[in-house]
C-alpha atoms as a PDB file:
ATOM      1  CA  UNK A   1      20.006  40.053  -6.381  1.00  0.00           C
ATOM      2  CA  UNK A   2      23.151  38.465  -4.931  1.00  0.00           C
ATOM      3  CA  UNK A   3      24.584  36.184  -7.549  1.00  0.00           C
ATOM      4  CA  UNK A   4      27.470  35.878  -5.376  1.00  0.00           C
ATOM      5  CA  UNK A   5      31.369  35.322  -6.923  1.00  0.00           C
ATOM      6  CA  UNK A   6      33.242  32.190  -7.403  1.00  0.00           C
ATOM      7  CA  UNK A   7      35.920  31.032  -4.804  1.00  0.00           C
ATOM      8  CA  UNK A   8      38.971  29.158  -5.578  1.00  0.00           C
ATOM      9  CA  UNK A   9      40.605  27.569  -2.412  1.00  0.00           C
ATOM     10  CA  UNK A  10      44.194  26.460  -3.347  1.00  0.00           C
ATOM     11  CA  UNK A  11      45.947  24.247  -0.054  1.00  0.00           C
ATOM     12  CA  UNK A  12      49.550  24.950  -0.147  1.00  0.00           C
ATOM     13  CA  UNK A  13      51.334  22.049   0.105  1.00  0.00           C
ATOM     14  CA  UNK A  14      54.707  21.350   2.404  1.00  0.00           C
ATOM     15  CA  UNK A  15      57.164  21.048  -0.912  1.00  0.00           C
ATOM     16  CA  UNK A  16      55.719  24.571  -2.160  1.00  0.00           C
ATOM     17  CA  UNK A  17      53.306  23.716  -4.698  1.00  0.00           C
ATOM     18  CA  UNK A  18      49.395  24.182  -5.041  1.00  0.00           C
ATOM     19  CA  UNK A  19      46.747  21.875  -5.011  1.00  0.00           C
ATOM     20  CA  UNK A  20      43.066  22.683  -5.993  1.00  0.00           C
ATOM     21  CA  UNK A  21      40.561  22.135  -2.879  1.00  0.00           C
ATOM     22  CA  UNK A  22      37.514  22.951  -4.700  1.00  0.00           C
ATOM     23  CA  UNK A  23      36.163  26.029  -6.682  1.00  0.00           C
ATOM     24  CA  UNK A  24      32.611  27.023  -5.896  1.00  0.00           C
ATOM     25  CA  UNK A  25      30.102  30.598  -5.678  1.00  0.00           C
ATOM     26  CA  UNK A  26      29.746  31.831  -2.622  1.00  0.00           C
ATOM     27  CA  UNK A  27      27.498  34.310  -1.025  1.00  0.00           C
ATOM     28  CA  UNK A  28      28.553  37.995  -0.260  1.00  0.00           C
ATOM     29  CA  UNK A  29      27.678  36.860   3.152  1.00  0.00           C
ATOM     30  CA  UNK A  30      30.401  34.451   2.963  1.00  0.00           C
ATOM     31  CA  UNK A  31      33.049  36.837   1.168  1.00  0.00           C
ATOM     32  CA  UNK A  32      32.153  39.807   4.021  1.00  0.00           C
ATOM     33  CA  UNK A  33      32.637  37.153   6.391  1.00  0.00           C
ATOM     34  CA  UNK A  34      35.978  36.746   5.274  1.00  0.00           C
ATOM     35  CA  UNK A  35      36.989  40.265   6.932  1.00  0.00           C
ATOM     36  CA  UNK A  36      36.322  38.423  10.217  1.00  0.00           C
ATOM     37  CA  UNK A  37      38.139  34.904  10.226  1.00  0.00           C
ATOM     38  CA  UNK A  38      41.568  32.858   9.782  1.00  0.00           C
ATOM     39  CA  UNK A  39      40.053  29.568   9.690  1.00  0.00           C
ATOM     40  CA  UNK A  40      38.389  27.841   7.118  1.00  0.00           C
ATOM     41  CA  UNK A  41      36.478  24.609   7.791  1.00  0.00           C
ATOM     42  CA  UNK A  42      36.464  22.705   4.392  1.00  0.00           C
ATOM     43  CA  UNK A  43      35.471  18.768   3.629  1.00  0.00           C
ATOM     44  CA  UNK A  44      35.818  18.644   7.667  1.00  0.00           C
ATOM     45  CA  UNK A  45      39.491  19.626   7.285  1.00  0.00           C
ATOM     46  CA  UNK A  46      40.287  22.817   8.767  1.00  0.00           C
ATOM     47  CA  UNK A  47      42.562  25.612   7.349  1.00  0.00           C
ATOM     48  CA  UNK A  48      44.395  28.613   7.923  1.00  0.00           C
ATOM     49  CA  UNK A  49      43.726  31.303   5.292  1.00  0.00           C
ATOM     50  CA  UNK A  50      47.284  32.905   4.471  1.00  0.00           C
ATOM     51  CA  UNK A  51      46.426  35.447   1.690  1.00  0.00           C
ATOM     52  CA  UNK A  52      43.872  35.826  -0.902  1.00  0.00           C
ATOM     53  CA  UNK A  53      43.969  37.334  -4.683  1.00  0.00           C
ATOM     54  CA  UNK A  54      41.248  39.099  -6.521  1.00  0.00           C
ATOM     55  CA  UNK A  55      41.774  37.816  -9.927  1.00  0.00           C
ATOM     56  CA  UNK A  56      39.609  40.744 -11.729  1.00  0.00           C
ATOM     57  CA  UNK A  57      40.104  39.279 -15.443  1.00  0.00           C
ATOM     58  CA  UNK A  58      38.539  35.896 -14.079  1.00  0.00           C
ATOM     59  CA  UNK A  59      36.047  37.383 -11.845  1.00  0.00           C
ATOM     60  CA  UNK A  60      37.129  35.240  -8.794  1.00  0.00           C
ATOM     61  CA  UNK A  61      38.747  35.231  -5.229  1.00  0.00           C
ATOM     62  CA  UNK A  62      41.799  32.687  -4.923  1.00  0.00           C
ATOM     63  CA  UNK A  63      42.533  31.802  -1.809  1.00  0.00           C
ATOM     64  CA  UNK A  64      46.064  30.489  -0.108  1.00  0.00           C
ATOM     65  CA  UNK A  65      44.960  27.924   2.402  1.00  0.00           C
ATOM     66  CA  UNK A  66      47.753  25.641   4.467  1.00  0.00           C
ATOM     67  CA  UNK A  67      46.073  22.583   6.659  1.00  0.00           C
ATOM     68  CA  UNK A  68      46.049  22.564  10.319  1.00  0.00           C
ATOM     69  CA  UNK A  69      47.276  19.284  11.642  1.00  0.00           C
ATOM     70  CA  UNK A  70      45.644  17.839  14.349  1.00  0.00           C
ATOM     71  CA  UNK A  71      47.683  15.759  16.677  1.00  0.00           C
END
């Protein structure tokens, strides 16, 4: 059964520190699908992934997401 493993999306914001976006499980689907994309489409803001952490005493992905501005 696929349980799935929690996400945490960080935004990285312009003066260099982090805010939380949201922390939620996500499918392996979603995680394989990861290998595949730079864009992230989250609260109908999009972002660009930059780097991601496997944080193996927390059991979770953190993710390093910076906006894209739309003009």
């Amino acid at each position: 059964m696929d349980n799935g493993m929690s996400v945490i999306l960080f935004e990285k914001m312009p003066e260099g520190g982090l805010r939380l976006i949201e922390e939620r499980t996500w499918s392996m689907n979603m995680i394989t699908a990861l290998q595949h994309v730079n864009y992230l489409v989250v609260g109908s803001l999009e972002y660009e992934t930059v780097e991601g952490r496997l944080n193996v005493d927390e059991g979770k992905l953190e993710l390093l997401l910076v906006p894209m501005r739309s003009e």
